[in-house]
Protein backbone atom coordinates (compact mmCIF):
# COMPACT_ATOMS: atom_id res chain seq x y z
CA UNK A 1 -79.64 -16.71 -139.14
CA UNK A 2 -76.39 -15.53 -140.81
CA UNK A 3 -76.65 -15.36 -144.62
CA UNK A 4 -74.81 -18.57 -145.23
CA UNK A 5 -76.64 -20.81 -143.16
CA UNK A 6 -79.98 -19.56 -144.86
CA UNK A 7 -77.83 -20.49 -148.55
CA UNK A 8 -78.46 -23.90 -150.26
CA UNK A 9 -75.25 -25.56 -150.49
CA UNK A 10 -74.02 -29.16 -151.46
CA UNK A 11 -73.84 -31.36 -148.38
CA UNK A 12 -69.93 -31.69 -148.64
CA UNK A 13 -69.10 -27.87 -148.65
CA UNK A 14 -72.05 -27.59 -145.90
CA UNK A 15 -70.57 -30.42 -143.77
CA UNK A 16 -67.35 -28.78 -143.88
CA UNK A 17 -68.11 -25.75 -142.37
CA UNK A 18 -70.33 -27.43 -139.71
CA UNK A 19 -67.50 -29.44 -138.63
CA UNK A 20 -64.38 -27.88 -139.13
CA UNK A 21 -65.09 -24.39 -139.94
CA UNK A 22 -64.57 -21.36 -137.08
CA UNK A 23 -67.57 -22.39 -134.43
CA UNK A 24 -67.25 -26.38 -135.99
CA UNK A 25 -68.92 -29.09 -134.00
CA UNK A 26 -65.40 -30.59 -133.59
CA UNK A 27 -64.19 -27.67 -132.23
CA UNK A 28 -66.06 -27.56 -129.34
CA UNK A 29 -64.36 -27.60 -125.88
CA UNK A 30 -66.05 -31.00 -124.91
CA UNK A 31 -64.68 -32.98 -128.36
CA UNK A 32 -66.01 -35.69 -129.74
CA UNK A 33 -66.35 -37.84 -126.31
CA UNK A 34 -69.00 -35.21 -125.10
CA UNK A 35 -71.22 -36.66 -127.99
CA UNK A 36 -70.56 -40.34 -128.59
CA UNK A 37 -68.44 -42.98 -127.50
CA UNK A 38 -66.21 -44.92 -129.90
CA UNK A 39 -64.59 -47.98 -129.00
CA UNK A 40 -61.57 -45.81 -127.81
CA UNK A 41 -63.80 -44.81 -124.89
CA UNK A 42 -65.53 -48.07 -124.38
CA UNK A 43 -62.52 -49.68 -123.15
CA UNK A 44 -58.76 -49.18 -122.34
CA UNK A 45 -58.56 -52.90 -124.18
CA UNK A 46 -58.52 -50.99 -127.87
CA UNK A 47 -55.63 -49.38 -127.07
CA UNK A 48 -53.80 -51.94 -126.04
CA UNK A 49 -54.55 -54.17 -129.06
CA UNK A 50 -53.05 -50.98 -131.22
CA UNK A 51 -50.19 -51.29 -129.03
CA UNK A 52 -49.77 -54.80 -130.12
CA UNK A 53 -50.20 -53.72 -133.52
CA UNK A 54 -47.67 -51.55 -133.24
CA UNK A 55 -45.36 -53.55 -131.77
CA UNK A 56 -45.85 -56.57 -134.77
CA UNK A 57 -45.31 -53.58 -137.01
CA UNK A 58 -41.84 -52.91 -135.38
CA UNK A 59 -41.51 -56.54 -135.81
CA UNK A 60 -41.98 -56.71 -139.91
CA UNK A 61 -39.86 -53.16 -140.56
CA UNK A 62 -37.16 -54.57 -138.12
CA UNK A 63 -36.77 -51.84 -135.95
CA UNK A 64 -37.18 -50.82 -132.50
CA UNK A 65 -38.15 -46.62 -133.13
CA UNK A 66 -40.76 -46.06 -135.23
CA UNK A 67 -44.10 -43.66 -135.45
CA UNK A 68 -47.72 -43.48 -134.52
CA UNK A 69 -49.97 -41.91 -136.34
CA UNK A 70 -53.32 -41.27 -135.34
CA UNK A 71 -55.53 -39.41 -137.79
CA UNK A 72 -58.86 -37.62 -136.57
CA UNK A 73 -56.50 -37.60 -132.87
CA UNK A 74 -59.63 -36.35 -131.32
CA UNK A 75 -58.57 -35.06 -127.78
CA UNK A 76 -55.52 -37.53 -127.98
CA UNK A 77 -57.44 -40.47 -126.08
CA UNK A 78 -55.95 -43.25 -128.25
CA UNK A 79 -52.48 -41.73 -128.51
CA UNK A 80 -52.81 -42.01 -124.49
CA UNK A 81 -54.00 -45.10 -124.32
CA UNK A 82 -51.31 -46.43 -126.82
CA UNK A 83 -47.97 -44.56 -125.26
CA UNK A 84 -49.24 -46.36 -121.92
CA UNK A 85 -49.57 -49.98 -123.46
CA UNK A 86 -46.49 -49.70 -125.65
CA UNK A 87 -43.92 -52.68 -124.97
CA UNK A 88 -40.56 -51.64 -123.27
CA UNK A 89 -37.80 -51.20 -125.79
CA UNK A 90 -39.82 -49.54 -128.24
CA UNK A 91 -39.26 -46.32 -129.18
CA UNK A 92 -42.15 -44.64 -130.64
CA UNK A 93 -42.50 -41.04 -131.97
CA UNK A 94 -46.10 -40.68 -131.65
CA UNK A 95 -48.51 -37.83 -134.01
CA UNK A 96 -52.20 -36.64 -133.30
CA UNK A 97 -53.40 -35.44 -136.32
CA UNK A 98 -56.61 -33.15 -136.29
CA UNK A 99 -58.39 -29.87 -137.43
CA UNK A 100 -58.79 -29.14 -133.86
CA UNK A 101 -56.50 -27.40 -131.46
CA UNK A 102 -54.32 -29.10 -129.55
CA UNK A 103 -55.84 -30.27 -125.75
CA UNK A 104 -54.24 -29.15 -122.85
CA UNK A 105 -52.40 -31.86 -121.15
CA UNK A 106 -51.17 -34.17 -123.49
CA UNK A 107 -47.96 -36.08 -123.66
CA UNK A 108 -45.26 -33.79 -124.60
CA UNK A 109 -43.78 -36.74 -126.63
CA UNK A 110 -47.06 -36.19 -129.17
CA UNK A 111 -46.68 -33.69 -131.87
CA UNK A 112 -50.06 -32.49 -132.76
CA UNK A 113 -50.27 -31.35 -136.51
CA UNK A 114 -53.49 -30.79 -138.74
CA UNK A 115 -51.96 -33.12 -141.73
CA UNK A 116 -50.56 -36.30 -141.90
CA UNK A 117 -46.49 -36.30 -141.82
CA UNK A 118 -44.72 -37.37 -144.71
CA UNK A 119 -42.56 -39.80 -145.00
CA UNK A 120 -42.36 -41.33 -142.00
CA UNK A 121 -42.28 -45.31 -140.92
CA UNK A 122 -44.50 -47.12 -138.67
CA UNK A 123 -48.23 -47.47 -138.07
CA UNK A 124 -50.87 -45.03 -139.22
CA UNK A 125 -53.90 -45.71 -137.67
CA UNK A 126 -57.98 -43.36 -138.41
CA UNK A 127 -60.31 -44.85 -135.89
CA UNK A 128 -63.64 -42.92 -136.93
CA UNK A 129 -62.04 -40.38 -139.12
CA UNK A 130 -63.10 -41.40 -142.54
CA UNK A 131 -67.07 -41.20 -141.81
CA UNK A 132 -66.18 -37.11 -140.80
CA UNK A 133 -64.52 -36.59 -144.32
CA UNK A 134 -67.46 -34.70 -145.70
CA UNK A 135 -69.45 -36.09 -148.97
CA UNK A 136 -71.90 -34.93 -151.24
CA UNK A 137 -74.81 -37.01 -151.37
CA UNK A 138 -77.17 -37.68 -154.36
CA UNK A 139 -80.42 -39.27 -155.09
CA UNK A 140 -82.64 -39.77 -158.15
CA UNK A 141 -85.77 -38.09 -159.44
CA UNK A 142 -88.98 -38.74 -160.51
CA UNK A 143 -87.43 -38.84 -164.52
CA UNK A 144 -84.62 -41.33 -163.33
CA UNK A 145 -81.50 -38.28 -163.23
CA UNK A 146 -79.27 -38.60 -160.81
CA UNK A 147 -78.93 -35.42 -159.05
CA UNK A 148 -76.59 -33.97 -156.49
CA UNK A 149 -78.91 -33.09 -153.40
CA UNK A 150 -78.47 -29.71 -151.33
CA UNK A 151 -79.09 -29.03 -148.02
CA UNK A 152 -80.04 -25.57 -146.23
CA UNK A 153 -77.62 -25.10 -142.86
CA UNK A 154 -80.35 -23.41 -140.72
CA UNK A 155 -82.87 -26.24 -140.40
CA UNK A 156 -81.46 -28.99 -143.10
CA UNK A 157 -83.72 -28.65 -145.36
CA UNK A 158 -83.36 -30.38 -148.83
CA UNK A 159 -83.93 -30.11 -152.37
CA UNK A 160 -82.51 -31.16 -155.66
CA UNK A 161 -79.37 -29.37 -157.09
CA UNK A 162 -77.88 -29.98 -160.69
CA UNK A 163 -77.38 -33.33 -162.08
CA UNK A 164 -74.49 -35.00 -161.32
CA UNK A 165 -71.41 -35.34 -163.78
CA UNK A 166 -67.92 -36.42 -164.95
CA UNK A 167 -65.81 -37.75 -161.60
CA UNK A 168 -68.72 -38.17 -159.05
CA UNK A 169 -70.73 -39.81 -161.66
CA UNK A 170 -67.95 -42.27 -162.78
CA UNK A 171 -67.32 -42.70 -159.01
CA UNK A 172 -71.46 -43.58 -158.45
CA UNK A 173 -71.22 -46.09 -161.34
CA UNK A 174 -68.54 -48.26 -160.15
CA UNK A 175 -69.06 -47.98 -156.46
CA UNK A 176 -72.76 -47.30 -155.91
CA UNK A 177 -75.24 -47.27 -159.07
CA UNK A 178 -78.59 -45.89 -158.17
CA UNK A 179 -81.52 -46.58 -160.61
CA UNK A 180 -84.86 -46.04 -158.89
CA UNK A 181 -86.83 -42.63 -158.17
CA UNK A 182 -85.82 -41.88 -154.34
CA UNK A 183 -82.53 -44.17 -154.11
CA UNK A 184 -79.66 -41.81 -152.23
CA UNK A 185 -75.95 -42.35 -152.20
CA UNK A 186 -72.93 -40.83 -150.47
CA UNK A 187 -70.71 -40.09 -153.38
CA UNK A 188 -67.33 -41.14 -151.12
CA UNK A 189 -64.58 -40.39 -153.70
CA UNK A 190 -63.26 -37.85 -151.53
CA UNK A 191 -62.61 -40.48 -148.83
CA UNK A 192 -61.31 -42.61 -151.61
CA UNK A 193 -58.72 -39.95 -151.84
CA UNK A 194 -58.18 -38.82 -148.50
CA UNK A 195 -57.60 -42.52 -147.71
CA UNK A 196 -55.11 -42.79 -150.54
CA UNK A 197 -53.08 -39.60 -149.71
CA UNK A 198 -53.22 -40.98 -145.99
CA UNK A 199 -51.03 -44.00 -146.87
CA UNK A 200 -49.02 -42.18 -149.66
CA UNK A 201 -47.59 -40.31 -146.60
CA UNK A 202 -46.31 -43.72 -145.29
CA UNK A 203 -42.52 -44.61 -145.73
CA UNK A 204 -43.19 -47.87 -144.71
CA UNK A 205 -45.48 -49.67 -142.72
CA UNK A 206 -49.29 -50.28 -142.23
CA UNK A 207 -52.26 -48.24 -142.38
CA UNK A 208 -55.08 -48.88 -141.00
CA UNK A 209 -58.75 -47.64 -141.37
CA UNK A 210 -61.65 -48.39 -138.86
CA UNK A 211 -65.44 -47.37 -139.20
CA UNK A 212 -68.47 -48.24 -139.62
CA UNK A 213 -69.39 -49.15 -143.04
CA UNK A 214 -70.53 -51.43 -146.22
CA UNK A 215 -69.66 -52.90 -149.26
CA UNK A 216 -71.45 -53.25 -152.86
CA UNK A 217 -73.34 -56.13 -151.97
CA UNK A 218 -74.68 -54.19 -149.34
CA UNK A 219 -75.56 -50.46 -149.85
CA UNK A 220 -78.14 -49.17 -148.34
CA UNK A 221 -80.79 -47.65 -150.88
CA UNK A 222 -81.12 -44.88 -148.77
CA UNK A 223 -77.96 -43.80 -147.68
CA UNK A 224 -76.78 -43.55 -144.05
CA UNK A 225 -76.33 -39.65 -143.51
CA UNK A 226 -77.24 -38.62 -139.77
CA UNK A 227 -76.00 -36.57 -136.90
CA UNK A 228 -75.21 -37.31 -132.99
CA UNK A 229 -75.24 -34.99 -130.50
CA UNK A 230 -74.94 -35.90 -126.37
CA UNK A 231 -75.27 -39.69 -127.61
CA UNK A 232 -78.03 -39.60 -129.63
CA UNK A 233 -78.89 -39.96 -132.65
CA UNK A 234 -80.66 -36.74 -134.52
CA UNK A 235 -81.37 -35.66 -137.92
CA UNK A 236 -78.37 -34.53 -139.52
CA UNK A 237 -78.56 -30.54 -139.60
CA UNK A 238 -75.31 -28.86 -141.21
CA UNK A 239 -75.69 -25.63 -138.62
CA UNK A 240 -72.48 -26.74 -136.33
CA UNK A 241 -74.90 -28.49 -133.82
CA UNK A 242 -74.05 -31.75 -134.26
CA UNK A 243 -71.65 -34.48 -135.51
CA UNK A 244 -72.56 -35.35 -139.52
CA UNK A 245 -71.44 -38.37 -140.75
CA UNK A 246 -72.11 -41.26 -143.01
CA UNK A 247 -70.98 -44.88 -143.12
CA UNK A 248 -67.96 -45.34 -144.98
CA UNK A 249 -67.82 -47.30 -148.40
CA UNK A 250 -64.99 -49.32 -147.63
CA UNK A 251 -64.52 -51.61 -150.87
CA UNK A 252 -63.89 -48.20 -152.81
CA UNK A 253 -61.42 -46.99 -150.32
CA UNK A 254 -59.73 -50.72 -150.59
CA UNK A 255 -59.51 -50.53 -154.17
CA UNK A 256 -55.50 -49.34 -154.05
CA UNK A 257 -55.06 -52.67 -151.91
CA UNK A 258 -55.46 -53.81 -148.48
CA UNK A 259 -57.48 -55.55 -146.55
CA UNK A 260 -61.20 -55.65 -144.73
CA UNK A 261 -62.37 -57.36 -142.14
CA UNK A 262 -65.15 -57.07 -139.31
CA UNK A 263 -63.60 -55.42 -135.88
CA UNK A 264 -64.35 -58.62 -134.46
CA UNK A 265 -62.27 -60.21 -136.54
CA UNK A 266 -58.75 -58.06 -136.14
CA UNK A 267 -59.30 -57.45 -132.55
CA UNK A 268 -59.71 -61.08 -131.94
CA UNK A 269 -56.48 -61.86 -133.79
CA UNK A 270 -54.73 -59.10 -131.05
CA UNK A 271 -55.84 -61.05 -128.60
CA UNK A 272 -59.46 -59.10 -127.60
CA UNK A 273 -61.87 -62.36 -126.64
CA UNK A 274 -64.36 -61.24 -124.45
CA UNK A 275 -63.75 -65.13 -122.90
CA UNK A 276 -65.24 -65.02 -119.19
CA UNK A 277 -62.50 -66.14 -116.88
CA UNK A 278 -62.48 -70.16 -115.50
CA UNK A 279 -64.97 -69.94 -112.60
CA UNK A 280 -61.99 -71.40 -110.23
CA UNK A 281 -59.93 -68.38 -110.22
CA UNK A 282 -62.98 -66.70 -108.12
CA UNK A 283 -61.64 -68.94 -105.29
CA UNK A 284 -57.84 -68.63 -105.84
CA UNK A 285 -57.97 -64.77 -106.37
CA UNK A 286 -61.05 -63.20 -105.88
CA UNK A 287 -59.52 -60.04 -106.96
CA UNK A 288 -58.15 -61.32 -109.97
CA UNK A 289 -61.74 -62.83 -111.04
CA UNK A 290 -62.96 -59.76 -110.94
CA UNK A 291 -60.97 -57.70 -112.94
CA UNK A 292 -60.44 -60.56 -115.61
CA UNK A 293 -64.72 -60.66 -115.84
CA UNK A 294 -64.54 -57.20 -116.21
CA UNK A 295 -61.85 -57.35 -118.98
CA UNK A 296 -63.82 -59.88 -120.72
CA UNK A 297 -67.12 -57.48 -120.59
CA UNK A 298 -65.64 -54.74 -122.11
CA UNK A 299 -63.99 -57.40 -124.87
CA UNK A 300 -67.32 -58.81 -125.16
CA UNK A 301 -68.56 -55.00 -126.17
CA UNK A 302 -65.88 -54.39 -128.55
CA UNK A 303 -66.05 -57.44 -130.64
CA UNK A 304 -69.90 -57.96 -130.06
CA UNK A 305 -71.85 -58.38 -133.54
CA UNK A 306 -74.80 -56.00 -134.10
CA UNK A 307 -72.01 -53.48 -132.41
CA UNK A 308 -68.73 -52.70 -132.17
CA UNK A 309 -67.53 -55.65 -133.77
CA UNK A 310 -69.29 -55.09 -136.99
CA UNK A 311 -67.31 -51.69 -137.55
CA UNK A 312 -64.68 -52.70 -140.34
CA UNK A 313 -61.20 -52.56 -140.33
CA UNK A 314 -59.33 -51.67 -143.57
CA UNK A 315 -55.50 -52.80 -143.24
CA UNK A 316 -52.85 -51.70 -146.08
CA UNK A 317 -49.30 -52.27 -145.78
CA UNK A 318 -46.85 -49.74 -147.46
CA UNK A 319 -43.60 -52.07 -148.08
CA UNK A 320 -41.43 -48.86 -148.84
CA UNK A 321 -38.31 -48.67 -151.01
């Protein structure tokens, strides 16, 4: 054990340095595929409904060049998928944004860059990203103060820190008031933020957020903190084994505007259905049954409730000078 992973730290500066610091979790040669599968994995289908996105976002700014942004790029699976899907005639200057290095292999036409560009017009798009912007977390004690809770890196070990003031506490009141001895929160004002600076970097055009997440009405008492490694979940340990995350409060990231609505709900609208083809076409072209059944399985697992389709998508459109 190093000296700083046997330290007591806030959960926010000791997620930091589990995920993006020197020997991070997300800088591991296998990336974030070797440990769970988003819906960017689950089916070539996502991409193309960003495509489509993209394309209606052409549409509004009336223009035929314009630029992807994908924030938390991963190993540039999305910015793959989309390039492939991406109607002829549009012209599309495409950026991977993440801590990580750049992968071998990828399309020359991405620039890779660890911060959003500025100032530029088209779609901005953070599939997963906001639940990996680290948080501190706090709970109450036994006399009703809400404390910030600290975490030990070796084994994740808690224990109560200091009690928990001035922006974070505002930020607790309005978005997630905890009253009762035990109650946890994931004090998400630096998502709030990171979300916000995200979209000021727009020009013009739409943002878009997607994760897995809640609203007032529906906080968990608990909190959701946990890790992932090799597709499972584990307890979340801050020692650069595992991912750490935490479902997202979306409401408090919407409060500068926008939109939220179930995955379901927005990939349906691009066309995702998950419909199982007419049983006919198995006659006409067996071939062609096939591959649309197949289509509508992996549309089925996107846009399935008690899954996929319950991550939320938050939509903001920059309208630009």
């Amino acid at each position: 054990m190093t000296d700083e992973t046997c330290q007591w730290q806030g959960w926010r500066e000791a997620t930091e340095q589990a995920l993006y610091g020197p020997e991070g979790f997300f800088r591991r040669p296998e990336g974030p595929a070797g440990h769970f599968r988003t819906s960017v994995h689950a089916s070539p289908l996502f991409a193309g409904a960003v495509a489509r996105l993209l394309a209606e976002v052409a549409e509004e700014l009336g223009t035929d060049e314009l630029a992807f942004v994908d924030v938390g790029a991963g190993r540039g699976e999305l910015l793959t998928g989309v390039l492939a899907a991406v109607p002829s005639g549009l012209s599309v200057r495409a950026y991977g944004v993440e801590r990580a290095d750049r992968p071998a292999g990828l399309d020359p036409r991405v620039a890779w860059t660890d911060r959003v560009p500025e100032g530029v017009r088209g779609l901005l798009f953070a599939n997963e990203w906001l639940d990996n912007v680290p948080v501190d977390v706090a709970a109450v004690d036994e006399t009703g103060a809400v404390r910030y809770v600290e975490v030990r890196a070796a084994d994740g070990a808690e224990r109560l820190g200091k009690v928990v003031e001035g922006p974070d506490a505002e930020w607790l009141e309005r978005w997630w008031p905890l009253t009762e001895p035990g109650e946890r929160a994931e004090i998400g004002r630096t998502r709030d933020e990171a979300w916000s600076a995200a979209v000021g970097a727009l020009a013009a055009g739409t943002a878009v957020a997607v994760d897995y997440g809640h609203v007032r009405e529906s906080r968990p008492p608990f909190g959701t903190l946990t890790g992932f490694r090799a597709g499972r979940e584990v307890p979340a340990v801050p020692d650069g084994s595992c991912d750490v995350t935490a479902h997202v409060a979306m409401d408090a990231c919407a409060r500068g505007g926008g939109e939220v609505v179930t995955q379901r709900e927005a990939l349906r609208r691009l066309g995702v259905r998950g419909e199982r083809p007419p049983l006919a076409l198995a006659s006409s072209d067996p071939g062609a049954y096939v591959r649309a059944l197949a289509g509508a399985g992996e549309a089925a697992e996107l846009t399935e409730r008690g899954g996929l389709g319950d991550f939320l998508w938050l939509t903001r459109r920059v309208r630009g000078a």
